[in-house]
N, C-alpha and C. Protein backbone atom coordinates (compact mmCIF):
# COMPACT_ATOMS: atom_id res chain seq x y z
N UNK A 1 -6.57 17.55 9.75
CA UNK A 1 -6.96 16.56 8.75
C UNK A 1 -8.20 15.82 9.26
N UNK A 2 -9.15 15.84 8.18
CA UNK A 2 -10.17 14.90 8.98
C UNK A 2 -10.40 13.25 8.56
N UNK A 3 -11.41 12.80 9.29
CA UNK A 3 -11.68 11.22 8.92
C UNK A 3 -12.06 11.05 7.61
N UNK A 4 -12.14 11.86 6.58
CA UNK A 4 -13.16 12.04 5.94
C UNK A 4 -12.21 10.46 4.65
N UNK A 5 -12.96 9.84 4.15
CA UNK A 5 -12.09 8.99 2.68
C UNK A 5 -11.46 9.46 1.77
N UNK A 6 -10.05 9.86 2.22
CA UNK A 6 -8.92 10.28 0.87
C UNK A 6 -8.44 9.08 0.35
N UNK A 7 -8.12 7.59 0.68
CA UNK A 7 -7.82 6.85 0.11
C UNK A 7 -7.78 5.90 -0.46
N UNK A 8 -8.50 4.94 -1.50
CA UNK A 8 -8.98 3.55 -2.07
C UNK A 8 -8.14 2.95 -2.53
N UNK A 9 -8.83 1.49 -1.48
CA UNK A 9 -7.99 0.74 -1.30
C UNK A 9 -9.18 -0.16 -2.74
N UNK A 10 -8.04 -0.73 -3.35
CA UNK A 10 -8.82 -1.78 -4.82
C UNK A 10 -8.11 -2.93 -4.83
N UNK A 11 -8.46 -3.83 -4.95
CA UNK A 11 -8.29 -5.63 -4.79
C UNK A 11 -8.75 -6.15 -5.88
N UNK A 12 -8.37 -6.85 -6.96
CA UNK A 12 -9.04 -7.80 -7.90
C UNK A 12 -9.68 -8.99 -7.54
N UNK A 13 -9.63 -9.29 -6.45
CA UNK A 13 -10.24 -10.46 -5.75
C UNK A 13 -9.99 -10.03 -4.07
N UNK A 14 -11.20 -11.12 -3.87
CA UNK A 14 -11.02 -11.13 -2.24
C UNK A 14 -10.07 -11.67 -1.39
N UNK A 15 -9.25 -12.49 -2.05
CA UNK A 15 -8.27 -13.20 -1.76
C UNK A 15 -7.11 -12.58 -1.61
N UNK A 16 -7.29 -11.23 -2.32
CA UNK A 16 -6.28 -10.43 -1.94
C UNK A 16 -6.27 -9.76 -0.31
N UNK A 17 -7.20 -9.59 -0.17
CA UNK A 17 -7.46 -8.97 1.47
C UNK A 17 -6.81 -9.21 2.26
N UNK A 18 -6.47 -10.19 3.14
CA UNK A 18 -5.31 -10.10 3.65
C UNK A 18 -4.51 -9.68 4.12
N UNK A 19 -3.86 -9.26 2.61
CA UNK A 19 -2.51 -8.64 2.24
C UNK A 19 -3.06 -7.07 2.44
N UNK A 20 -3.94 -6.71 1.70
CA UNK A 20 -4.45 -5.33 1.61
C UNK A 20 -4.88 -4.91 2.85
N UNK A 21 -5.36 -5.92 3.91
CA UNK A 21 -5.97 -4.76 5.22
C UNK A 21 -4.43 -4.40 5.68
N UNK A 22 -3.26 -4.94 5.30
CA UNK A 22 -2.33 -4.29 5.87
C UNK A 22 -1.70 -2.63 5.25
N UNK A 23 -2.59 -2.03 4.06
CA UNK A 23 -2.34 -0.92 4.25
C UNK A 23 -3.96 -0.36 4.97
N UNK A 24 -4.96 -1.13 5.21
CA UNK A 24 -5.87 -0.30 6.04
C UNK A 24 -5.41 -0.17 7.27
N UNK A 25 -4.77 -1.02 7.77
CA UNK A 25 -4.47 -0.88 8.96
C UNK A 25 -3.27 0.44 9.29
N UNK A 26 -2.55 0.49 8.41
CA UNK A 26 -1.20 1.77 8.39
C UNK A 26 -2.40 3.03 8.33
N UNK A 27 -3.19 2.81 7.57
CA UNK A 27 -4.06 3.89 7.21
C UNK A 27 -4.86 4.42 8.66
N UNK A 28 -5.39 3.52 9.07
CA UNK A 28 -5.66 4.09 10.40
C UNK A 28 -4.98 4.43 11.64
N UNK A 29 -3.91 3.80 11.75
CA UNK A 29 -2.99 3.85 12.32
C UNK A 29 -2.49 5.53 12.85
N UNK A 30 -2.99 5.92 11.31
CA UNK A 30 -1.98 7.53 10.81
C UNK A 30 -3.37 8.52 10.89
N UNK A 31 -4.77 7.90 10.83
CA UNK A 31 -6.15 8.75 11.06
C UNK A 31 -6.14 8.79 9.86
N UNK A 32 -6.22 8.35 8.69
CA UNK A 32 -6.47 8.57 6.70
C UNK A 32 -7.91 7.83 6.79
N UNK A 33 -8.79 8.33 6.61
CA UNK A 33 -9.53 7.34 6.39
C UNK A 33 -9.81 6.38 4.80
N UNK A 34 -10.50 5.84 4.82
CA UNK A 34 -10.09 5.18 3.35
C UNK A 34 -11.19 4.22 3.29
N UNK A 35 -11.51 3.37 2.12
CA UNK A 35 -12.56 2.73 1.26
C UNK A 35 -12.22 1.64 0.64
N UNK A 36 -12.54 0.35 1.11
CA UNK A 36 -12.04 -0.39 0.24
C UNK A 36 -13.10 -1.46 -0.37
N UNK A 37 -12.57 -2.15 -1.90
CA UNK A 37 -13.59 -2.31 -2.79
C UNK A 37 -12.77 -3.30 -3.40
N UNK A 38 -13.48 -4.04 -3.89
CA UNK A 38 -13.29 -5.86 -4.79
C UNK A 38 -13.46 -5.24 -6.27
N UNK A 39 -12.22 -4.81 -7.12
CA UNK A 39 -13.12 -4.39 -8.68
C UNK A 39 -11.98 -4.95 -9.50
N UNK A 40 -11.92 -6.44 -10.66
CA UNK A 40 -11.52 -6.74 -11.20
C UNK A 40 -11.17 -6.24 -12.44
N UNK A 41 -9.80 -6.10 -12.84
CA UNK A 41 -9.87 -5.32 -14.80
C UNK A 41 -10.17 -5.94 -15.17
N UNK A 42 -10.07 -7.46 -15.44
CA UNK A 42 -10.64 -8.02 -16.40
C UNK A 42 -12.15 -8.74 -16.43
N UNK A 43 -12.76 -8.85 -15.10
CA UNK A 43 -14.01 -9.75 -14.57
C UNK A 43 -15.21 -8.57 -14.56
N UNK A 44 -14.73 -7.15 -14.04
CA UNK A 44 -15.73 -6.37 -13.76
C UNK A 44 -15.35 -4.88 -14.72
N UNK A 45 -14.50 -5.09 -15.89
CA UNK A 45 -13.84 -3.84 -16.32
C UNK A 45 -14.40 -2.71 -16.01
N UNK A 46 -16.05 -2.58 -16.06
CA UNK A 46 -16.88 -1.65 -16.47
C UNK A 46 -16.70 -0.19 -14.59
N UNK A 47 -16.75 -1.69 -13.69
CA UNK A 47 -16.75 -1.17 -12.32
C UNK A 47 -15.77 -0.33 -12.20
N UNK A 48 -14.52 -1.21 -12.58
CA UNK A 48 -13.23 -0.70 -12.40
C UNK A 48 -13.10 0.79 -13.03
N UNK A 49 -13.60 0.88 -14.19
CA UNK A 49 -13.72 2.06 -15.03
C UNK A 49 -14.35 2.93 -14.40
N UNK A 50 -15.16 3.07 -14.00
CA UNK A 50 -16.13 4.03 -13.20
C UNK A 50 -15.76 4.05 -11.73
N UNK A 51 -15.00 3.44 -10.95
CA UNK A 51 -14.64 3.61 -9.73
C UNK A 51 -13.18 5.13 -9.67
N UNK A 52 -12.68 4.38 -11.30
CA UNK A 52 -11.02 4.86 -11.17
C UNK A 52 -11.87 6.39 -11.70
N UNK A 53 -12.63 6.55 -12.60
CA UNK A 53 -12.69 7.63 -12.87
C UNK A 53 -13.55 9.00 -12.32
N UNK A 54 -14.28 8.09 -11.26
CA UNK A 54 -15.24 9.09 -10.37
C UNK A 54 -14.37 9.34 -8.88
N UNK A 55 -13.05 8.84 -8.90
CA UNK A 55 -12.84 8.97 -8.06
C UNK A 55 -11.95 10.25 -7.26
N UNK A 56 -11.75 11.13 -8.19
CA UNK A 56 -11.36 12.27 -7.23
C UNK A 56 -12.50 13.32 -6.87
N UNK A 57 -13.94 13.38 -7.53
CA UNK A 57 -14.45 14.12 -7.58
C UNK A 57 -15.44 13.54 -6.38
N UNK A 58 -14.78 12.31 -5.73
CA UNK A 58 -15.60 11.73 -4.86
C UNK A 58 -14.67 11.87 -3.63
N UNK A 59 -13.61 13.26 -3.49
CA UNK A 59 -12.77 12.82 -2.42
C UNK A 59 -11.80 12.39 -2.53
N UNK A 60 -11.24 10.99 -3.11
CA UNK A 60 -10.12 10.50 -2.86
C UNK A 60 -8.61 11.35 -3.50
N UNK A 61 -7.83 10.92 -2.70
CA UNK A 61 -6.25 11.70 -2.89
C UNK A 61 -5.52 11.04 -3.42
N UNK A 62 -5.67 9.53 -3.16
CA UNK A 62 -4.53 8.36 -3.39
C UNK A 62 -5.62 6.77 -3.63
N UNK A 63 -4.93 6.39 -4.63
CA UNK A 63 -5.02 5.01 -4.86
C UNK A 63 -4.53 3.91 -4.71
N UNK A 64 -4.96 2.80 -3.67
CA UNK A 64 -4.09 1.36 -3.49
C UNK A 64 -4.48 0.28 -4.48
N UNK A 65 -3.63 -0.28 -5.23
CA UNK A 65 -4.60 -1.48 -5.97
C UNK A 65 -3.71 -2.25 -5.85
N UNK A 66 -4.54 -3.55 -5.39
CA UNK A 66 -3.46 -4.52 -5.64
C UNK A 66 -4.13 -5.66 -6.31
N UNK A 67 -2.73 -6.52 -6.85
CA UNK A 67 -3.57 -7.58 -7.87
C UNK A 67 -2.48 -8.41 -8.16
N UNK A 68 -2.98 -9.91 -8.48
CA UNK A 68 -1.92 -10.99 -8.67
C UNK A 68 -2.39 -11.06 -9.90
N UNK A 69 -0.73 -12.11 -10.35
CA UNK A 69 -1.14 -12.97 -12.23
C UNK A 69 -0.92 -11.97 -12.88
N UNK A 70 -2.20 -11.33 -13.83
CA UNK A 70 -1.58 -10.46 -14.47
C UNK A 70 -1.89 -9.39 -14.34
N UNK A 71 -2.59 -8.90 -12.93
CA UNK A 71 -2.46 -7.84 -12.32
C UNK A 71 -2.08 -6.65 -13.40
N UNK A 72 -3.34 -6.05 -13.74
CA UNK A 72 -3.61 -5.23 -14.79
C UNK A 72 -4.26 -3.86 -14.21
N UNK A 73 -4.76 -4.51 -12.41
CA UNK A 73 -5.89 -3.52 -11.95
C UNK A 73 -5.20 -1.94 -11.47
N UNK A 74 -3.72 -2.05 -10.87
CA UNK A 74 -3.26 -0.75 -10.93
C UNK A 74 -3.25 0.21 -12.23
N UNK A 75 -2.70 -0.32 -13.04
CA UNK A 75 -2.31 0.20 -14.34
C UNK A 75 -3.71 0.55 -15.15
N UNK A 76 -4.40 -0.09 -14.74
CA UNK A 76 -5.98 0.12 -16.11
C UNK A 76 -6.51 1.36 -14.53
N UNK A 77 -6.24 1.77 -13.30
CA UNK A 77 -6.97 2.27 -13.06
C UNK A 77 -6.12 4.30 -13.15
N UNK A 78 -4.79 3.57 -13.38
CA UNK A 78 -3.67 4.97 -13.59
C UNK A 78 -3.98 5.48 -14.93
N UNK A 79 -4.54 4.57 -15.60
CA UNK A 79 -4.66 5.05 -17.11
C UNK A 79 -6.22 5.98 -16.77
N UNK A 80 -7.05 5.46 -16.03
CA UNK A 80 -8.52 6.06 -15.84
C UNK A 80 -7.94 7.55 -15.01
N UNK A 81 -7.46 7.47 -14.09
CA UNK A 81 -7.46 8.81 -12.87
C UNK A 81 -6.64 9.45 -13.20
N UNK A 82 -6.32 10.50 -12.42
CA UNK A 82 -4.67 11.79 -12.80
C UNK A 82 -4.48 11.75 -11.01
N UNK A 83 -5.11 11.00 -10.16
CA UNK A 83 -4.33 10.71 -8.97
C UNK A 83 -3.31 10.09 -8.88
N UNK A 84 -2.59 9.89 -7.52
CA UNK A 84 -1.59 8.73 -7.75
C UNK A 84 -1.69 7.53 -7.38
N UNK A 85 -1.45 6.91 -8.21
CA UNK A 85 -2.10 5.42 -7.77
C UNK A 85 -0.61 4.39 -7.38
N UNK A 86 -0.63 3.75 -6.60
CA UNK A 86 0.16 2.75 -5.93
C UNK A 86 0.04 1.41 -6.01
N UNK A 87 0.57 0.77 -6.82
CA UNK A 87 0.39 -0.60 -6.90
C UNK A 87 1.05 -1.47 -5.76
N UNK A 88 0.48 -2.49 -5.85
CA UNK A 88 0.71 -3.91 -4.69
C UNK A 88 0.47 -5.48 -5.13
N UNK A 89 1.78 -5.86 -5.79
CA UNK A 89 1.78 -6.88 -6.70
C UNK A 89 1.84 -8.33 -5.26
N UNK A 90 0.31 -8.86 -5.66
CA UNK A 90 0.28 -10.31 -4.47
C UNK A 90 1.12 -11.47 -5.23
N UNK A 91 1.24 -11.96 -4.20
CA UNK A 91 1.93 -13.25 -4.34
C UNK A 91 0.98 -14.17 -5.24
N UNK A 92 1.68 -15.31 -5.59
CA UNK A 92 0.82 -15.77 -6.72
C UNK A 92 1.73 -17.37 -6.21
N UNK A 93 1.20 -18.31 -6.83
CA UNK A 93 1.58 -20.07 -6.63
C UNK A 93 2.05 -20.17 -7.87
N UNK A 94 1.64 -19.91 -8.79
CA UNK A 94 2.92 -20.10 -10.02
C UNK A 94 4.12 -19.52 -10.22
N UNK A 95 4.50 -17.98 -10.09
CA UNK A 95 5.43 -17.25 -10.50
C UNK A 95 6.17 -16.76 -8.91
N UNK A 96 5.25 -16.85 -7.85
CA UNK A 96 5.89 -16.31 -6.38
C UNK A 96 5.31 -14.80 -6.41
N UNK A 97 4.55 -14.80 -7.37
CA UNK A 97 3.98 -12.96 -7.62
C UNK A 97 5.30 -12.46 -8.53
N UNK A 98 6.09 -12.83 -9.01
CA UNK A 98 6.68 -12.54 -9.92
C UNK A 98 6.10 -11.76 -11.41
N UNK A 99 4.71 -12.72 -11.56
CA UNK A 99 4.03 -11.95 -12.50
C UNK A 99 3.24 -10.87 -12.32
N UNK A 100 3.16 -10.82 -10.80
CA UNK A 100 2.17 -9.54 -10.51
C UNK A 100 3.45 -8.16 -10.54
N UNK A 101 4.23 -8.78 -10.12
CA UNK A 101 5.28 -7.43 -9.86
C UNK A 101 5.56 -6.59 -11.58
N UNK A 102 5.59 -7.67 -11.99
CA UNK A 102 6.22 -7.33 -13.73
C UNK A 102 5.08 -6.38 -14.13
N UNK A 103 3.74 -6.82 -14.01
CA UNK A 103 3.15 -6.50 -14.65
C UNK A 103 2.66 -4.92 -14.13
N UNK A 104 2.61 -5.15 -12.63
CA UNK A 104 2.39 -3.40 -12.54
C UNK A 104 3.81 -2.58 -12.79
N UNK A 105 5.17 -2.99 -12.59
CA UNK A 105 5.96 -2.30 -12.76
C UNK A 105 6.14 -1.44 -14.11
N UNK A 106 6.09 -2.44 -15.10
CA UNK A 106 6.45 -2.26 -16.57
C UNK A 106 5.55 -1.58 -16.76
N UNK A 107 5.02 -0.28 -16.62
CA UNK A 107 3.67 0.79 -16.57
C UNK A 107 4.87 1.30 -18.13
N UNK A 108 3.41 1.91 -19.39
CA UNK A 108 3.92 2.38 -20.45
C UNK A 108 3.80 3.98 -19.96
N UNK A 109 4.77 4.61 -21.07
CA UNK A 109 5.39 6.19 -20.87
C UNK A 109 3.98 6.94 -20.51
N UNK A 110 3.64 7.25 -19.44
CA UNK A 110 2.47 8.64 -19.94
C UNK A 110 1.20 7.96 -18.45
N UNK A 111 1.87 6.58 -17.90
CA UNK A 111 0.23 5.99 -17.09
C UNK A 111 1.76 5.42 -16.10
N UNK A 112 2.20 6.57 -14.83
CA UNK A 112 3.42 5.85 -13.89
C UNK A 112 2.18 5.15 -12.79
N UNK A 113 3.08 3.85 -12.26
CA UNK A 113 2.01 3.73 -10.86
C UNK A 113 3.31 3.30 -10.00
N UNK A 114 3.39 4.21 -8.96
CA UNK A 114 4.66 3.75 -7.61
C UNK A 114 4.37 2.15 -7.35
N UNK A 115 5.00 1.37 -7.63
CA UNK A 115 4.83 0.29 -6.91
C UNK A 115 5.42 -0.51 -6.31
N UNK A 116 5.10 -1.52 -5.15
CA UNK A 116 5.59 -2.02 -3.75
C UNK A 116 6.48 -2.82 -3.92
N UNK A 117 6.88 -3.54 -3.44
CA UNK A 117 7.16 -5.23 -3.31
C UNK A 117 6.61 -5.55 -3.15
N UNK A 118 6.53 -7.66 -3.81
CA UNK A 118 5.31 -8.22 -3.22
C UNK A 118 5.27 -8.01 -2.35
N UNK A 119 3.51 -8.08 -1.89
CA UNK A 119 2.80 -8.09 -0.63
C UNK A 119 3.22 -7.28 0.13
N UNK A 120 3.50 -6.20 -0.93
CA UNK A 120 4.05 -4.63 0.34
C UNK A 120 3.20 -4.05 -0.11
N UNK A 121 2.14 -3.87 0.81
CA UNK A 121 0.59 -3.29 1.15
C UNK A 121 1.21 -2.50 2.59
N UNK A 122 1.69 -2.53 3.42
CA UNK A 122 2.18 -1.81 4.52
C UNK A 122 2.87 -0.66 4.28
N UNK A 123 3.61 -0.86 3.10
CA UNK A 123 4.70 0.36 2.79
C UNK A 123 3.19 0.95 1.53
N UNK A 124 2.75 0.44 1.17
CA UNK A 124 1.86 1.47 0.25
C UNK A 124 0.98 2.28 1.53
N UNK A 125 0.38 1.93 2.49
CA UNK A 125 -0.31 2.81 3.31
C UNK A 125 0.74 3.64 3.77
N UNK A 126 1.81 3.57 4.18
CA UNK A 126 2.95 4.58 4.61
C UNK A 126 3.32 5.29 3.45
N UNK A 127 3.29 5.04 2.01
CA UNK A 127 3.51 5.44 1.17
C UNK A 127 2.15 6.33 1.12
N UNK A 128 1.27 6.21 0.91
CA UNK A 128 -0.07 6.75 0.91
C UNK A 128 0.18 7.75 1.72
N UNK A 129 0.26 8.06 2.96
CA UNK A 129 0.48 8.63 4.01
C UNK A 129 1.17 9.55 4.01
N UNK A 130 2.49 9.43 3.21
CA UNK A 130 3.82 10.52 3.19
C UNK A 130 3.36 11.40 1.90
N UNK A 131 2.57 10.30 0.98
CA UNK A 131 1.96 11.44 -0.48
C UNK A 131 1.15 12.55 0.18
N UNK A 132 -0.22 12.43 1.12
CA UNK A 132 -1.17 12.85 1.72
C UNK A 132 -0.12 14.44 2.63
N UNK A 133 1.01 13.89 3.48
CA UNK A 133 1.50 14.96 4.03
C UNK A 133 2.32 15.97 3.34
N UNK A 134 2.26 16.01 2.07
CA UNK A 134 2.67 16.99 1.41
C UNK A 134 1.31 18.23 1.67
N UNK A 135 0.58 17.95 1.67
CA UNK A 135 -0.74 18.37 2.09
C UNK A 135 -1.32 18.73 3.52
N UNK A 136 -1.13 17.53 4.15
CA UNK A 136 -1.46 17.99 5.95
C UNK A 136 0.02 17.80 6.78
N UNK A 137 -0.39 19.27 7.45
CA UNK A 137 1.01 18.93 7.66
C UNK A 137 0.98 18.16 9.21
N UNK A 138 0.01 18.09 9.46
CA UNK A 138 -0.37 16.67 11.06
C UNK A 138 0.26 15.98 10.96
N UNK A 139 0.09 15.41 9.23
CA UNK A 139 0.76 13.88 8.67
C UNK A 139 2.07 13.49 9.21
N UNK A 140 2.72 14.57 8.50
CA UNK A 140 4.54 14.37 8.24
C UNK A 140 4.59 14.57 9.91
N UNK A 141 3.92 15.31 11.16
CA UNK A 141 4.68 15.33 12.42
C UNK A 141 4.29 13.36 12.82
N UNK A 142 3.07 12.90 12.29
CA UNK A 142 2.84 11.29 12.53
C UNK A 142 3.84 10.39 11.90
N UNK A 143 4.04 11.26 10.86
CA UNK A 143 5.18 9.97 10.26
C UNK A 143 6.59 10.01 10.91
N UNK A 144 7.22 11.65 11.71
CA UNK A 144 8.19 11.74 11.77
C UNK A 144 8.20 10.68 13.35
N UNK A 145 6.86 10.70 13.73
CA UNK A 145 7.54 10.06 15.30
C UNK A 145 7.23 8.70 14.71
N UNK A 146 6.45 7.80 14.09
CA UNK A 146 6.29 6.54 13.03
C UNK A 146 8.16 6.20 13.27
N UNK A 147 8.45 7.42 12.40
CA UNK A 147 9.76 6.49 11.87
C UNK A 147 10.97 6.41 12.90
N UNK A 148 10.87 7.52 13.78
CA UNK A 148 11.42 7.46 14.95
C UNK A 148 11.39 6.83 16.02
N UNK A 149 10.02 6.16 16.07
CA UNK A 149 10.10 4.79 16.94
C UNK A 149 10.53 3.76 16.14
N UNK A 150 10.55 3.56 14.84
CA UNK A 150 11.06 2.70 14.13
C UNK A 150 12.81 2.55 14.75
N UNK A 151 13.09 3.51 14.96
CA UNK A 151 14.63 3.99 14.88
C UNK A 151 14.51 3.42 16.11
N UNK A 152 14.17 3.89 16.89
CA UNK A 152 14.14 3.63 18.49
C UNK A 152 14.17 1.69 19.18
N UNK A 153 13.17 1.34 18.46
CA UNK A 153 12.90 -0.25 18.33
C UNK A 153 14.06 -0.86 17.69
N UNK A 154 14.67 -0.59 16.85
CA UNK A 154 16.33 -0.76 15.90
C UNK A 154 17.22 -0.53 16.76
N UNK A 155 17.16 0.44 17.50
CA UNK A 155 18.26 0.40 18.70
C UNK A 155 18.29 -0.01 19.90
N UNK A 156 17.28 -0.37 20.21
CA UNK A 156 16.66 -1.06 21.72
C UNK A 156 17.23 -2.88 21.02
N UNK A 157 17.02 -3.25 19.80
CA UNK A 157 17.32 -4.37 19.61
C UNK A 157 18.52 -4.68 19.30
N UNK A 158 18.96 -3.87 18.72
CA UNK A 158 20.70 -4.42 18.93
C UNK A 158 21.71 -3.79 20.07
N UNK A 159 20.73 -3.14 20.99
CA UNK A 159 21.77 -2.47 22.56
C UNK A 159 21.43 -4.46 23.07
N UNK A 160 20.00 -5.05 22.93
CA UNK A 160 19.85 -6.01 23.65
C UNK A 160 20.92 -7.08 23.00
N UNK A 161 21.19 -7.45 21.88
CA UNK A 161 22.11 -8.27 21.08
C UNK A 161 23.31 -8.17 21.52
N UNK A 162 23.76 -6.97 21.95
CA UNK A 162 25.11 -6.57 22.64
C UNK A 162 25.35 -7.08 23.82
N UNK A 163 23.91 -7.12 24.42
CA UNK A 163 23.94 -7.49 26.02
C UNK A 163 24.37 -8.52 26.05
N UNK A 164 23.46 -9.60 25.30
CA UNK A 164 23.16 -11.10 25.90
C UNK A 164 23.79 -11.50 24.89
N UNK A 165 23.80 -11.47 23.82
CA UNK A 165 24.38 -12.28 22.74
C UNK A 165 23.83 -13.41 21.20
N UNK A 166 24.48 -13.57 20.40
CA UNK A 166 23.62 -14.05 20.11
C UNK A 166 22.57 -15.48 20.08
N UNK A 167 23.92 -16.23 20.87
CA UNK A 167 22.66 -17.26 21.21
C UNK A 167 21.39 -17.38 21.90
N UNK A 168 21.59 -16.30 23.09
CA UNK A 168 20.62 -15.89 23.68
C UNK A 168 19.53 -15.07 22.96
N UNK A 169 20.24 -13.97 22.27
CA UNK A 169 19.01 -13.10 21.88
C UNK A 169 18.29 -14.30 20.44
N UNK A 170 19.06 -15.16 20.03
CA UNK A 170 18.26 -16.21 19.27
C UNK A 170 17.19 -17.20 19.50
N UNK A 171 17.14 -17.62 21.25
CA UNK A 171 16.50 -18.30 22.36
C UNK A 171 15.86 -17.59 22.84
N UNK A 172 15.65 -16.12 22.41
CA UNK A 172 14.38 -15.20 23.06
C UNK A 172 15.07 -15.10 24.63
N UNK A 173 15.93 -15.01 25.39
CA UNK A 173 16.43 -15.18 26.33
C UNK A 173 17.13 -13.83 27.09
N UNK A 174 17.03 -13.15 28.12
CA UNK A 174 17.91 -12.19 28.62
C UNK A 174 18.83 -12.51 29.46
């Protein structure tokens, strides 16, 4: 697999970033390389339109978008591409991102977009990642040891909970 950009990462604002370098960071993590870009549905429609729709013939495999409020930018860009696109509904101060979640979830019959939990931008780059290894098969041997240290770290922490206990392992304490 090379460095080359299979995956865009899309933000309706910058304020989303944040949240979103946490699937750049999974992304590199795993060697994906990827692209990321500020394109609003409703502020910049025109961008958004022309990003979502030039974008497989430009490379990309997979799509990240994420977006608060009424977070329209996954869904207007699933309706543009025939990739798969992954939504990432941000947190929001009025609803808790409640409205971002609704709004990418409730995708109409014919335009699906997989999407996260709030501010699950981490599981969309791992998600990104496991779509991609249907394809390389490098991927799936990165994800299998990924999830196996996952496993490993899960059991190193509760052999230590066993040890000491829990007031201790609550006091950071051995």
């Amino acid at each position: 697999m090379s460095a080359d950009i299979q995956v865009g990462i899309v933000m309706g604002s910058d304020s989303d970033l944040k949240i979103m370098k946490e699937a750049a960071d999974v992304l590199e993590q795993f060697g994906i390389g990827y692209e990321v870009i500020i394109a609003s549905a409703h502020r910049v429609p025109h961008v958004t339109a022309r990003y979502a729709e030039s974008a497989a013939e430009r490379g990309l495999e997979v799509i990240i978008a994420g977006a608060g409020a009424a977070a329209h930018l996954p869904g207007v860009i699933a309706a543009l591409t025939t990739l798969p696109v992954i939504g990432v509904p941000i947190r929001t101060a009025a609803l808790g991102g409640m409205d971002s979640l609704y709004s990418i979830v409730q995708m109409p019959k014919g335009i699906p977009v997989a999407t996260m939990a709030i501010d699950g931008a981490k599981n969309a780059g791992i998600f990104a990642a496991q779509i991609l290894a249907v394809k390389y098969p490098e991927l799936q041997e990165k994800l299998r040891a990924f999830k196996q240290k996952m496993a490993e770290e899960v059991q190193q922490k509760a052999e230590k909970l066993q040890r000491i206990g829990i007031k201790a392992y609550l006091e950071g304490r051995e």
